[in-house]
C-alpha atoms as a PDB file:
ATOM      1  CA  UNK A   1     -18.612 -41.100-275.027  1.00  0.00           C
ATOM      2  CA  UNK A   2     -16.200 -41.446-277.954  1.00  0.00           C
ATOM      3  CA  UNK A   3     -16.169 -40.129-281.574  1.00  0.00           C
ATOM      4  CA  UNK A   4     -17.590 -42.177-283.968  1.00  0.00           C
ATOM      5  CA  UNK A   5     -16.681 -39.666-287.104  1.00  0.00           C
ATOM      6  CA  UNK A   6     -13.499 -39.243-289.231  1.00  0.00           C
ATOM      7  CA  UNK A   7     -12.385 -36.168-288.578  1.00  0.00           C
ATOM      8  CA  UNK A   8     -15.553 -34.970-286.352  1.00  0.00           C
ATOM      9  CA  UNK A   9     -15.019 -34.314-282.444  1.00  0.00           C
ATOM     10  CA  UNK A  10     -17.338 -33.835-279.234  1.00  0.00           C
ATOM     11  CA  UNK A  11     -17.756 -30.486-277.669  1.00  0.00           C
ATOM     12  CA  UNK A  12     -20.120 -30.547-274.576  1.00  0.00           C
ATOM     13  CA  UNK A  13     -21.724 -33.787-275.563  1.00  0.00           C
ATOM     14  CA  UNK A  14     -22.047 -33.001-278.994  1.00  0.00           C
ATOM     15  CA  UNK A  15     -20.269 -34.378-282.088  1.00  0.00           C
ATOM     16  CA  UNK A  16     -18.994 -31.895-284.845  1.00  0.00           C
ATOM     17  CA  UNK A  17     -18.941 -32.461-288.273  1.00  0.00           C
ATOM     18  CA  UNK A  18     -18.286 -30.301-291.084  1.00  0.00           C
ATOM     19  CA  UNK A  19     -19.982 -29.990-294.712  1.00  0.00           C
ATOM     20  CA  UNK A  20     -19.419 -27.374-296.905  1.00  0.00           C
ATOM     21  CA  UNK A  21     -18.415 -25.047-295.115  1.00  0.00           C
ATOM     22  CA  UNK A  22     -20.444 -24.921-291.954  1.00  0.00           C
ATOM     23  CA  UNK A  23     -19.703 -27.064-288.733  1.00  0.00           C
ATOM     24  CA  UNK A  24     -22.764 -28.337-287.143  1.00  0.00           C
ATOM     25  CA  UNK A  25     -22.493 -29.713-283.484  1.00  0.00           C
ATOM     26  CA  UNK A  26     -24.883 -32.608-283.101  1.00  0.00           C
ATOM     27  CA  UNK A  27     -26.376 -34.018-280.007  1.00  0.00           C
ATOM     28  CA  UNK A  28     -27.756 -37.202-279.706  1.00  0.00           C
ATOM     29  CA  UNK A  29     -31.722 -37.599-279.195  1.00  0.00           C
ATOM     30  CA  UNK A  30     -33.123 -38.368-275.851  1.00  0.00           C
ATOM     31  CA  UNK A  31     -33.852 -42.610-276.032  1.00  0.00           C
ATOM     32  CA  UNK A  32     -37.475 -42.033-275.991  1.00  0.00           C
ATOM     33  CA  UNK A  33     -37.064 -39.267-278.130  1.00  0.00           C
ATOM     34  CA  UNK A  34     -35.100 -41.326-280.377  1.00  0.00           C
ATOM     35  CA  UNK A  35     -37.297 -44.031-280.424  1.00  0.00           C
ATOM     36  CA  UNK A  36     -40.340 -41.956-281.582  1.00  0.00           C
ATOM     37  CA  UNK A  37     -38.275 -40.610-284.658  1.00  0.00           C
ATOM     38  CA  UNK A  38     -37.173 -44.827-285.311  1.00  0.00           C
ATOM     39  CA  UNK A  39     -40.267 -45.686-285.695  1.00  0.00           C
ATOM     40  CA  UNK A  40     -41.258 -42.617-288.282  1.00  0.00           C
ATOM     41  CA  UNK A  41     -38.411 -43.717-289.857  1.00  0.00           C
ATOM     42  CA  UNK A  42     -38.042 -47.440-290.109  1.00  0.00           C
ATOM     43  CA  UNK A  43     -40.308 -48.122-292.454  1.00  0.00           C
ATOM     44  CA  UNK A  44     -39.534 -46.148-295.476  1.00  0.00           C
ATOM     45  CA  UNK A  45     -35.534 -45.849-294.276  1.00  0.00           C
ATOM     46  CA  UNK A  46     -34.332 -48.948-291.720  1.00  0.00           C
ATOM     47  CA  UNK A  47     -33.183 -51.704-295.062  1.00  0.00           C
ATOM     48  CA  UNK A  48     -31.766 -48.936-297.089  1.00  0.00           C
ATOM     49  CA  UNK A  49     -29.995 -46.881-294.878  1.00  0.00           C
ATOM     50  CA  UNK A  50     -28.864 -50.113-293.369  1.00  0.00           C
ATOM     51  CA  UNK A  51     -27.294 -51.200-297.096  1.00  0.00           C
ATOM     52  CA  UNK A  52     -25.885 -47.245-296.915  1.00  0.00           C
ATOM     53  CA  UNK A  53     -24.266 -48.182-293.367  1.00  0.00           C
ATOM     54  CA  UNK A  54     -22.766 -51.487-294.089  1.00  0.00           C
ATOM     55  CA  UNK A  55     -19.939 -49.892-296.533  1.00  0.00           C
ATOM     56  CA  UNK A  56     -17.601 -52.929-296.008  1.00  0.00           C
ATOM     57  CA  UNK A  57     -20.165 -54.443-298.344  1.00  0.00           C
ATOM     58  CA  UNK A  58     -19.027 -52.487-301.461  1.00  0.00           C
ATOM     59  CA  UNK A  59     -20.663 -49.806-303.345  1.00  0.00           C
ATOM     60  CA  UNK A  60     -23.446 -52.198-305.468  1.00  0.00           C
ATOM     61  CA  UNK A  61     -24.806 -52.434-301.985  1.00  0.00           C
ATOM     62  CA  UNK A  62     -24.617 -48.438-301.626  1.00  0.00           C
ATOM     63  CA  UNK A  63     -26.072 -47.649-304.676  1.00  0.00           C
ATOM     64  CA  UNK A  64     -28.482 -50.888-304.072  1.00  0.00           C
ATOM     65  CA  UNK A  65     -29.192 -49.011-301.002  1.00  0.00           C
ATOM     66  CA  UNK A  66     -30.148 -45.552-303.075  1.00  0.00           C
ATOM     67  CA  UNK A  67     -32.272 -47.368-304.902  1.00  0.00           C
ATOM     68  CA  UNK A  68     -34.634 -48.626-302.436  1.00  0.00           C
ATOM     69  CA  UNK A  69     -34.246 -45.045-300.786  1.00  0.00           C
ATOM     70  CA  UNK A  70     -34.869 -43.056-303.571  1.00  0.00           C
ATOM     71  CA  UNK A  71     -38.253 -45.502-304.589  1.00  0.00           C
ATOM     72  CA  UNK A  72     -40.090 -45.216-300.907  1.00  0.00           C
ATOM     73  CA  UNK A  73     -39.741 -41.465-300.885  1.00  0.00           C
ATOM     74  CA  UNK A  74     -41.823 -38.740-302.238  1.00  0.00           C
ATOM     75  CA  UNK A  75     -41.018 -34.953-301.531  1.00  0.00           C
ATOM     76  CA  UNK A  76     -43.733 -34.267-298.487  1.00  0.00           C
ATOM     77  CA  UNK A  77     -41.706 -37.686-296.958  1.00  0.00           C
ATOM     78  CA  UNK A  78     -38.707 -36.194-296.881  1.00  0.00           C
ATOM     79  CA  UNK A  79     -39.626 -33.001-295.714  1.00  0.00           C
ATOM     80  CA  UNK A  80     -41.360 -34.529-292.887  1.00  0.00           C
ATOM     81  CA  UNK A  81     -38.165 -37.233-291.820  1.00  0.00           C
ATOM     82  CA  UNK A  82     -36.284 -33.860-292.394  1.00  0.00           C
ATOM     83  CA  UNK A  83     -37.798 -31.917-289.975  1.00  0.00           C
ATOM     84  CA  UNK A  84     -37.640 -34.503-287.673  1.00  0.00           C
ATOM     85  CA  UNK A  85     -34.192 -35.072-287.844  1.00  0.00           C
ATOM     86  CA  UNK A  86     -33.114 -31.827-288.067  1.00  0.00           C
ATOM     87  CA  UNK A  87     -34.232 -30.864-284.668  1.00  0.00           C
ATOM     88  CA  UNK A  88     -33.300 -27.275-283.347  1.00  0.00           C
ATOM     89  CA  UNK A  89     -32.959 -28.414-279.860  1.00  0.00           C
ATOM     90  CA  UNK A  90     -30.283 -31.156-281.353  1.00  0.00           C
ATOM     91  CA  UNK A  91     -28.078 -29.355-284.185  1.00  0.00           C
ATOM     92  CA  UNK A  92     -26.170 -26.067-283.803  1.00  0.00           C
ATOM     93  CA  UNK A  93     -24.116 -24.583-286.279  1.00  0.00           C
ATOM     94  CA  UNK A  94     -21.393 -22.277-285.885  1.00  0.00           C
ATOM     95  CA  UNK A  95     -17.224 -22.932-285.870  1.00  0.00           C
ATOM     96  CA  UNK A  96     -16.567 -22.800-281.651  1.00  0.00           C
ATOM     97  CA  UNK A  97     -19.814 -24.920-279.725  1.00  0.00           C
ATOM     98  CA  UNK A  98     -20.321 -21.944-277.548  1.00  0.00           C
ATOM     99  CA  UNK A  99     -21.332 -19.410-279.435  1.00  0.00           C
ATOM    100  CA  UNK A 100     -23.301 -21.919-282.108  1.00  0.00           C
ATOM    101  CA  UNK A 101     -26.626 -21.132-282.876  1.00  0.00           C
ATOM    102  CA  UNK A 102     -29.538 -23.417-283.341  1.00  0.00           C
ATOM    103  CA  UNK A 103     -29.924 -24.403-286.634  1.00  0.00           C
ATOM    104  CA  UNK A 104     -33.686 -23.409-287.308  1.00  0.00           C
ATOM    105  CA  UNK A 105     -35.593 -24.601-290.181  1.00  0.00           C
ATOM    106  CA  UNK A 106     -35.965 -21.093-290.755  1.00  0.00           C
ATOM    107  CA  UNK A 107     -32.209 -20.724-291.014  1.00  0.00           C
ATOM    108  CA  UNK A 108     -31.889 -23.551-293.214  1.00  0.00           C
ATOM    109  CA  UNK A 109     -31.741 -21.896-296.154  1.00  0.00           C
ATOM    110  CA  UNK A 110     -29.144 -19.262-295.549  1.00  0.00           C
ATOM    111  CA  UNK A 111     -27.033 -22.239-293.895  1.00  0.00           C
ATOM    112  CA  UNK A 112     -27.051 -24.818-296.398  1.00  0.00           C
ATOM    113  CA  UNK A 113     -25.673 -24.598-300.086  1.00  0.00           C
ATOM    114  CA  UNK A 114     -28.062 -26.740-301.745  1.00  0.00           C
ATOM    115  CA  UNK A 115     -29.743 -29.467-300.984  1.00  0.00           C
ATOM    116  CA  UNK A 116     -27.242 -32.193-300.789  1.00  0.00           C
ATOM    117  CA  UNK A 117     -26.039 -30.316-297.633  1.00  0.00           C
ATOM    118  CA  UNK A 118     -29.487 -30.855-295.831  1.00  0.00           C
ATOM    119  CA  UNK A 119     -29.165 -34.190-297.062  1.00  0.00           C
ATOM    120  CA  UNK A 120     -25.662 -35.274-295.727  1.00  0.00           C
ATOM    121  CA  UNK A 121     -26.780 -33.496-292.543  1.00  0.00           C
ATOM    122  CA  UNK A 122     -29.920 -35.779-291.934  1.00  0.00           C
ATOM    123  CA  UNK A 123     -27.302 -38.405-292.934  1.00  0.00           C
ATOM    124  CA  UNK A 124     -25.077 -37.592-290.375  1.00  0.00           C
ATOM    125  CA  UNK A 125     -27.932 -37.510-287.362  1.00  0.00           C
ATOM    126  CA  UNK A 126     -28.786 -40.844-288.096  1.00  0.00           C
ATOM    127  CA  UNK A 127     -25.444 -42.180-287.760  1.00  0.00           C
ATOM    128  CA  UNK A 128     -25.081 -40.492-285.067  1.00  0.00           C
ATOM    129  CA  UNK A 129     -27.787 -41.847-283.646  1.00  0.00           C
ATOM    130  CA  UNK A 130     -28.912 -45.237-284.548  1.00  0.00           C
ATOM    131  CA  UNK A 131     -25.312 -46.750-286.216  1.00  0.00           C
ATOM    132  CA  UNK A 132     -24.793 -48.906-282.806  1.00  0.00           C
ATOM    133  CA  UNK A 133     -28.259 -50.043-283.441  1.00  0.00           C
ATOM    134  CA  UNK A 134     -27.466 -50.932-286.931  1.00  0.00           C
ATOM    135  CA  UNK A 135     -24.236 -52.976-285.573  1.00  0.00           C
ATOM    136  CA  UNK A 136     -25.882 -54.388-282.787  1.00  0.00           C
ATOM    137  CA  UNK A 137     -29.317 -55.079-284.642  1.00  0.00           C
ATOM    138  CA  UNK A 138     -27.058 -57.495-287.111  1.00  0.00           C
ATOM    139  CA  UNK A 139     -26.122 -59.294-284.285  1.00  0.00           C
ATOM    140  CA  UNK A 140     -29.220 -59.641-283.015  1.00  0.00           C
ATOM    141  CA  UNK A 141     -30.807 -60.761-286.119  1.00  0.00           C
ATOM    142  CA  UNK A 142     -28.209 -63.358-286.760  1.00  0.00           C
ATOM    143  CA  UNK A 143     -28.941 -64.791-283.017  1.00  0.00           C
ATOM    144  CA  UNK A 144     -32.679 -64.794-283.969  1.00  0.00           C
ATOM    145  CA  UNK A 145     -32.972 -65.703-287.325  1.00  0.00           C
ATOM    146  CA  UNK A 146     -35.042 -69.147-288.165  1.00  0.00           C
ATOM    147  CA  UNK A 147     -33.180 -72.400-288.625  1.00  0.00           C
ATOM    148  CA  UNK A 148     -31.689 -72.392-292.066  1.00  0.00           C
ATOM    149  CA  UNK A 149     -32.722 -68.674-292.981  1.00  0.00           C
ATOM    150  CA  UNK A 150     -29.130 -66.882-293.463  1.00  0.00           C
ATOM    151  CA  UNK A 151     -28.917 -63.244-293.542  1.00  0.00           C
ATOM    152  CA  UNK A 152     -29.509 -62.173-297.266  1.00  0.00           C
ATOM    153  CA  UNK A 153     -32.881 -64.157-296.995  1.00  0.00           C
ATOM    154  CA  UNK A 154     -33.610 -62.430-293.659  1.00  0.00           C
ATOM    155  CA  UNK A 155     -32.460 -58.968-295.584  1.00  0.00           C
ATOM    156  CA  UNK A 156     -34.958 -59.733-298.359  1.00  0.00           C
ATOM    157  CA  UNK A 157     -37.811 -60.785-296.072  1.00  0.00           C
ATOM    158  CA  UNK A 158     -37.730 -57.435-294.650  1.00  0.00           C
ATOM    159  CA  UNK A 159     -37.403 -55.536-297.512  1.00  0.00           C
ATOM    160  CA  UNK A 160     -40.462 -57.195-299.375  1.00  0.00           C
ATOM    161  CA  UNK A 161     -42.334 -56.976-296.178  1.00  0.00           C
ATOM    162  CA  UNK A 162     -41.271 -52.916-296.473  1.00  0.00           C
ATOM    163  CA  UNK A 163     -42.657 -52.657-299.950  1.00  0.00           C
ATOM    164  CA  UNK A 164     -46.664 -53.686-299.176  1.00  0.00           C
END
């Protein structure tokens, strides 16, 4: 297993990353696991967090990607795509990996600032765990896509099928 963050590193098959000023060791979901939590997730997050992903395409695709993020979501959403990323048995928090503790949701607020913390840590689990899937998943679509149907259209397709 290799990083896949700036500046973060794996501890006992976990990767560390740092905001504010806590360090939280991640560990990857279980595939099944992780599959469960794709599908609560894909259809509110998959096109926008993909846009968020894909940073070589500029920041009117970030913010493009905010957008669409900030329309499918209502407060009880996010709590609930919250809790499911933020899984105890999956995040510590603490500076050295072996004496972390779990980070609880009851511990959440006495470990983040504010709420942009919570929010770059939910971030951060989902790159963790489904960015080769993003990667890959353009490559896949690309091999599949219909004759004459390029990527934007394909892009588009998905997000208007997102929005009914």
């Amino acid at each position: 297993m290799k990083a896949m963050l700036q500046g973060g590193s794996i501890q006992e098959g976990r990767e560390s990353v740092t905001i504010g000023a806590q360090v939280y060791h991640i560990k990857r979901f279980d595939p099944f696991r992780a599959l469960r939590i794709l599908g609560s997730l894909q259809g509110v997050l998959l096109a926008p967090f993909a846009a968020l992903m894909d940073t070589a395409r500029g920041e009117e695709a970030i913010m493009q990607g905010l957008r669409d993020l900030s329309r499918g979501l209502d407060g009880d959403a996010l709590e609930k795509l919250a809790r499911l990323l933020l899984d105890p048995d999956c995040i510590a928090v603490g500076d050295d990996p072996a004496t972390a503790r779990r980070l609880s949701h009851a511990m959440a607020g006495s470990v983040f600032s504010d709420v942009s913390e919570a929010i770059e840590l939910c971030m951060e689990v989902v790159r963790i765990n489904y960015a080769g899937f993003f990667e890959r998943g353009r490559t896949l679509i690309g091999q599949v896509l219909p004759s004459g149907m390029n990527r934007k259209a394909a892009a588009e397709t998905v997000d208007s099928s997102l929005k009914n």
